[in-house]
C-alpha atoms as a PDB file:
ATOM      1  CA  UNK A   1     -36.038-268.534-258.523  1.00  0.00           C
ATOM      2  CA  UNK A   2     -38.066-268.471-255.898  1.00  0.00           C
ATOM      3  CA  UNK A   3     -36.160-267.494-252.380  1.00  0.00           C
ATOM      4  CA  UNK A   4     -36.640-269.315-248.974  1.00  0.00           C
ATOM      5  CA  UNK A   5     -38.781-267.177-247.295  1.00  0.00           C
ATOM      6  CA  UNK A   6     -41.704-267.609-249.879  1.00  0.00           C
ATOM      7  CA  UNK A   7     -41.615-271.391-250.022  1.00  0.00           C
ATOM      8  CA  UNK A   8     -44.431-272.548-248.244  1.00  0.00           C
ATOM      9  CA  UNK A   9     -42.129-275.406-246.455  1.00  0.00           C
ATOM     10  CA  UNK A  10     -39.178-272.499-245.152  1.00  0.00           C
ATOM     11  CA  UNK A  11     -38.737-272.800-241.584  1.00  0.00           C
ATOM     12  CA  UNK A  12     -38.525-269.397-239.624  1.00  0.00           C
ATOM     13  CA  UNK A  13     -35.743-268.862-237.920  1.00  0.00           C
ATOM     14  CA  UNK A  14     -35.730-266.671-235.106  1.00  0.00           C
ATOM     15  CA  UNK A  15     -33.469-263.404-234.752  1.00  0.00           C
ATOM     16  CA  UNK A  16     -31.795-262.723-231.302  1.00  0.00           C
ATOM     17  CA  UNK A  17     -34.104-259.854-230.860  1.00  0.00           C
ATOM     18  CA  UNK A  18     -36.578-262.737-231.346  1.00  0.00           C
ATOM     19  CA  UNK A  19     -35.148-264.869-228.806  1.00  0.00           C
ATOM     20  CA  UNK A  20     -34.409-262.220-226.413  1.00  0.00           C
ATOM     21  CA  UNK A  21     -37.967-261.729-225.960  1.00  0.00           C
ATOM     22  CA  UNK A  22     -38.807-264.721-225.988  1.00  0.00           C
ATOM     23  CA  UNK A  23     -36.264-265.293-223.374  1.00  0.00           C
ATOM     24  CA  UNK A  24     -37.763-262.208-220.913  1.00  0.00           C
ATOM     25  CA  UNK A  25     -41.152-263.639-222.088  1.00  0.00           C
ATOM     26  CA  UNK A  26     -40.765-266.586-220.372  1.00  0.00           C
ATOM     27  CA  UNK A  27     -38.659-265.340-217.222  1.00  0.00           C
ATOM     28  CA  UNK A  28     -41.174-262.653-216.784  1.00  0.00           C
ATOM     29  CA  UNK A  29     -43.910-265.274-216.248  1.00  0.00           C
ATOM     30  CA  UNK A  30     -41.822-267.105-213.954  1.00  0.00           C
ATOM     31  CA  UNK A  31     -41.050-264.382-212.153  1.00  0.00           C
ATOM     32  CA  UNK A  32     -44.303-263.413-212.017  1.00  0.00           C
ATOM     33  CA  UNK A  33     -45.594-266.709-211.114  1.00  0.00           C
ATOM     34  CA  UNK A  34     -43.729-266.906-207.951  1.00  0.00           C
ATOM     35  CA  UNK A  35     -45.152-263.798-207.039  1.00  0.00           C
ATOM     36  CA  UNK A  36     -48.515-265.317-207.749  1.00  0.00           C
ATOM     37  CA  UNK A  37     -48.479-268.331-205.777  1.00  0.00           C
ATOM     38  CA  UNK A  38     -47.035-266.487-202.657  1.00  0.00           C
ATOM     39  CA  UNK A  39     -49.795-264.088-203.041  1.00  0.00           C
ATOM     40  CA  UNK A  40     -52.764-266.417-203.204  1.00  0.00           C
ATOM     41  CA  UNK A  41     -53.749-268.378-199.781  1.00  0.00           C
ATOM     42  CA  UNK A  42     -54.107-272.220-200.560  1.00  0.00           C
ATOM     43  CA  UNK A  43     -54.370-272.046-204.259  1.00  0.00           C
ATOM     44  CA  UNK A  44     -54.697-275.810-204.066  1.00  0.00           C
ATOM     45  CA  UNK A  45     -58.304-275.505-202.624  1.00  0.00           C
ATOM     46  CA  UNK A  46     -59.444-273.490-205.391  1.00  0.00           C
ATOM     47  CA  UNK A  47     -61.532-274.837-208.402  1.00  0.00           C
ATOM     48  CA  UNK A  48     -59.485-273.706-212.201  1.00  0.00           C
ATOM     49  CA  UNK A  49     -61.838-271.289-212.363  1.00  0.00           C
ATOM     50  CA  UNK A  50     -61.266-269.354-208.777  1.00  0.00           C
ATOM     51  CA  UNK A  51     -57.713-269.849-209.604  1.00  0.00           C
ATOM     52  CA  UNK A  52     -57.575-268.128-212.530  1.00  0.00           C
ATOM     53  CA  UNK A  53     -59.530-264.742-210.650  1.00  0.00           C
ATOM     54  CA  UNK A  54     -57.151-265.164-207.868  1.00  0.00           C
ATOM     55  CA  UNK A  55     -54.273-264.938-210.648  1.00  0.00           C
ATOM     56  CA  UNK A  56     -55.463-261.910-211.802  1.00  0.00           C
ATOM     57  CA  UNK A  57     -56.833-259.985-208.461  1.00  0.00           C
ATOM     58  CA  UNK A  58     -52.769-260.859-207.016  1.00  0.00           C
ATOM     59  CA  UNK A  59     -51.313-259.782-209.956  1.00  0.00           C
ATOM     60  CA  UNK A  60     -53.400-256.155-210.171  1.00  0.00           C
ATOM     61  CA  UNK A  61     -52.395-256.062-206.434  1.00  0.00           C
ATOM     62  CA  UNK A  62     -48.509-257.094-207.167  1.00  0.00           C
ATOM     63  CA  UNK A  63     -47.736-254.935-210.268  1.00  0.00           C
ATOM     64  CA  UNK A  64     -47.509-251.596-210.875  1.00  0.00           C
ATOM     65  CA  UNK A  65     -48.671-252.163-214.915  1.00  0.00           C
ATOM     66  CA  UNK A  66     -51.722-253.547-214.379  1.00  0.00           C
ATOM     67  CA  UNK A  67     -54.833-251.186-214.498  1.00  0.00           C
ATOM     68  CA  UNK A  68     -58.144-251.717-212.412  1.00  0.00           C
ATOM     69  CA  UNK A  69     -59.816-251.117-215.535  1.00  0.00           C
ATOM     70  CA  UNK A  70     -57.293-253.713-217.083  1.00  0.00           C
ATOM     71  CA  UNK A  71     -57.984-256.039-214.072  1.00  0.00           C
ATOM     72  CA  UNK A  72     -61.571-256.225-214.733  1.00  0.00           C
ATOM     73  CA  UNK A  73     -60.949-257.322-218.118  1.00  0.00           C
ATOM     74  CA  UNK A  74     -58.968-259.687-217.606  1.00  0.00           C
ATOM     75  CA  UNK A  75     -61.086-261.775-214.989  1.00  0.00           C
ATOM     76  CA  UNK A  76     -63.446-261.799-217.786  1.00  0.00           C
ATOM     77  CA  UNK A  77     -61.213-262.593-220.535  1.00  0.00           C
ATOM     78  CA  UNK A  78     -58.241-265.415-219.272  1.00  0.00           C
ATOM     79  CA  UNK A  79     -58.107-268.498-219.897  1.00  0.00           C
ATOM     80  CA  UNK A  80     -59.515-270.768-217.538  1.00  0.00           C
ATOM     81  CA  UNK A  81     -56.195-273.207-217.222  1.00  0.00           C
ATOM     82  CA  UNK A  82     -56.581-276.845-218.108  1.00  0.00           C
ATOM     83  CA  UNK A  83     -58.053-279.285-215.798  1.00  0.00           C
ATOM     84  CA  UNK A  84     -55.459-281.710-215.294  1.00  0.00           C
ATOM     85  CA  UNK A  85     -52.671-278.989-214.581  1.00  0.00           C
ATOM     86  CA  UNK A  86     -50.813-279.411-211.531  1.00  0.00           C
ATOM     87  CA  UNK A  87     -51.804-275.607-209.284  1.00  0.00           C
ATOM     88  CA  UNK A  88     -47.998-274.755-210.323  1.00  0.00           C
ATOM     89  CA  UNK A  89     -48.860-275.187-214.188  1.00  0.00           C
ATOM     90  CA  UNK A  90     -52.000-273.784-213.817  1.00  0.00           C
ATOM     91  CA  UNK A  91     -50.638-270.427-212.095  1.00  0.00           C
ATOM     92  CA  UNK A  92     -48.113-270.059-214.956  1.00  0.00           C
ATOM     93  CA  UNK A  93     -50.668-270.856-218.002  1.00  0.00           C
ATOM     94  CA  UNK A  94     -53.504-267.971-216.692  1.00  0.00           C
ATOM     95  CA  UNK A  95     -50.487-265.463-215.832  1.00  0.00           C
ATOM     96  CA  UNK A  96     -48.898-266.437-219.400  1.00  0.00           C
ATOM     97  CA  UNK A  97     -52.087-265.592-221.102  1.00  0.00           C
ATOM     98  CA  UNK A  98     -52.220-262.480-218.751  1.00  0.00           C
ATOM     99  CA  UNK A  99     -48.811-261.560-219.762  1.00  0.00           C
ATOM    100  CA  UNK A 100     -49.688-261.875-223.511  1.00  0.00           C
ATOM    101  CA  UNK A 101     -53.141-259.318-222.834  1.00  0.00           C
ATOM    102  CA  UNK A 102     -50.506-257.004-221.658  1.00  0.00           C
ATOM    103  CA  UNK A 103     -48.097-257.286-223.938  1.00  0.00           C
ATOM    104  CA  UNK A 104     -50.832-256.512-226.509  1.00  0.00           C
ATOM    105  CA  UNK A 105     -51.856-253.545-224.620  1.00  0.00           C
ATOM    106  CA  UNK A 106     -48.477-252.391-224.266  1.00  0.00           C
ATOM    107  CA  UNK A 107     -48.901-252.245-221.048  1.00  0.00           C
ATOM    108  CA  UNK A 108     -45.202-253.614-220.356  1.00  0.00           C
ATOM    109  CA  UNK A 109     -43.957-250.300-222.185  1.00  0.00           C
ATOM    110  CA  UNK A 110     -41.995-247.724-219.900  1.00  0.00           C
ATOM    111  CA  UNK A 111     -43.873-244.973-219.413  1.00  0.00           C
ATOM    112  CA  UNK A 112     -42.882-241.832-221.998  1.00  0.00           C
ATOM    113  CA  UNK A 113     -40.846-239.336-219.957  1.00  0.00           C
ATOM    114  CA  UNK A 114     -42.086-236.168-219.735  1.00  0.00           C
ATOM    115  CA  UNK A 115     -38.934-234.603-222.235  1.00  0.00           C
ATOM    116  CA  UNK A 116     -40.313-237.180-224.943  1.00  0.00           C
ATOM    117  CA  UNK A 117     -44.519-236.531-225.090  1.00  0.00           C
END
């Protein structure tokens, strides 16, 4: 017999560790978000494009996690957001594909203390 998780049609359910992060996930880019928008002058006047560099350049300057070096990349690398965004939905798509660059380059990870290198 052939158990759920190997039938091509089994649903995933999530595990609260799952939806815990998912959870700070998503509060982290709101969060984050807000800091965005307060940090960019008249994000409305800016082309998707601009926007998504001004994300990035008030984020490096905002948060202690992000790296010049990792700054650089990511102007290169986001996602420009889509056109038809509002500037609100467009702030939290480029820093939720920010956030996920990040998370990938554990760069949300505490720092190791000193007693545990």
């Amino acid at each position: 017999m052939e158990s759920a998780a190997n039938r091509p049609n089994a649903q995933h359910i999530p595990t609260g560790g799952e939806i815990e992060a998912s959870v700070a996930q998503s509060r982290r880019v709101r969060y984050l978000s807000a800091i965005v928008r307060d940090g960019i002058d008249d994000p409305d006047a800016l082309d998707r494009d601009e926007l998504a560099k001004a994300v990035v350049k008030a984020l490096h300057d905002a948060h202690p996690h992000i790296r010049f070096e990792d700054a650089l990349e990511l102007a290169v690398i986001v996602e420009t957001p889509p056109a038809d965004s509002s500037t609100v939905e467009a702030i939290e798509y480029v820093v939720a594909d920010i956030c996920s660059h990040l998370d990938a380059w554990n760069r949300f990870e505490p720092p190791a203390l000193l007693s545990q290198a």
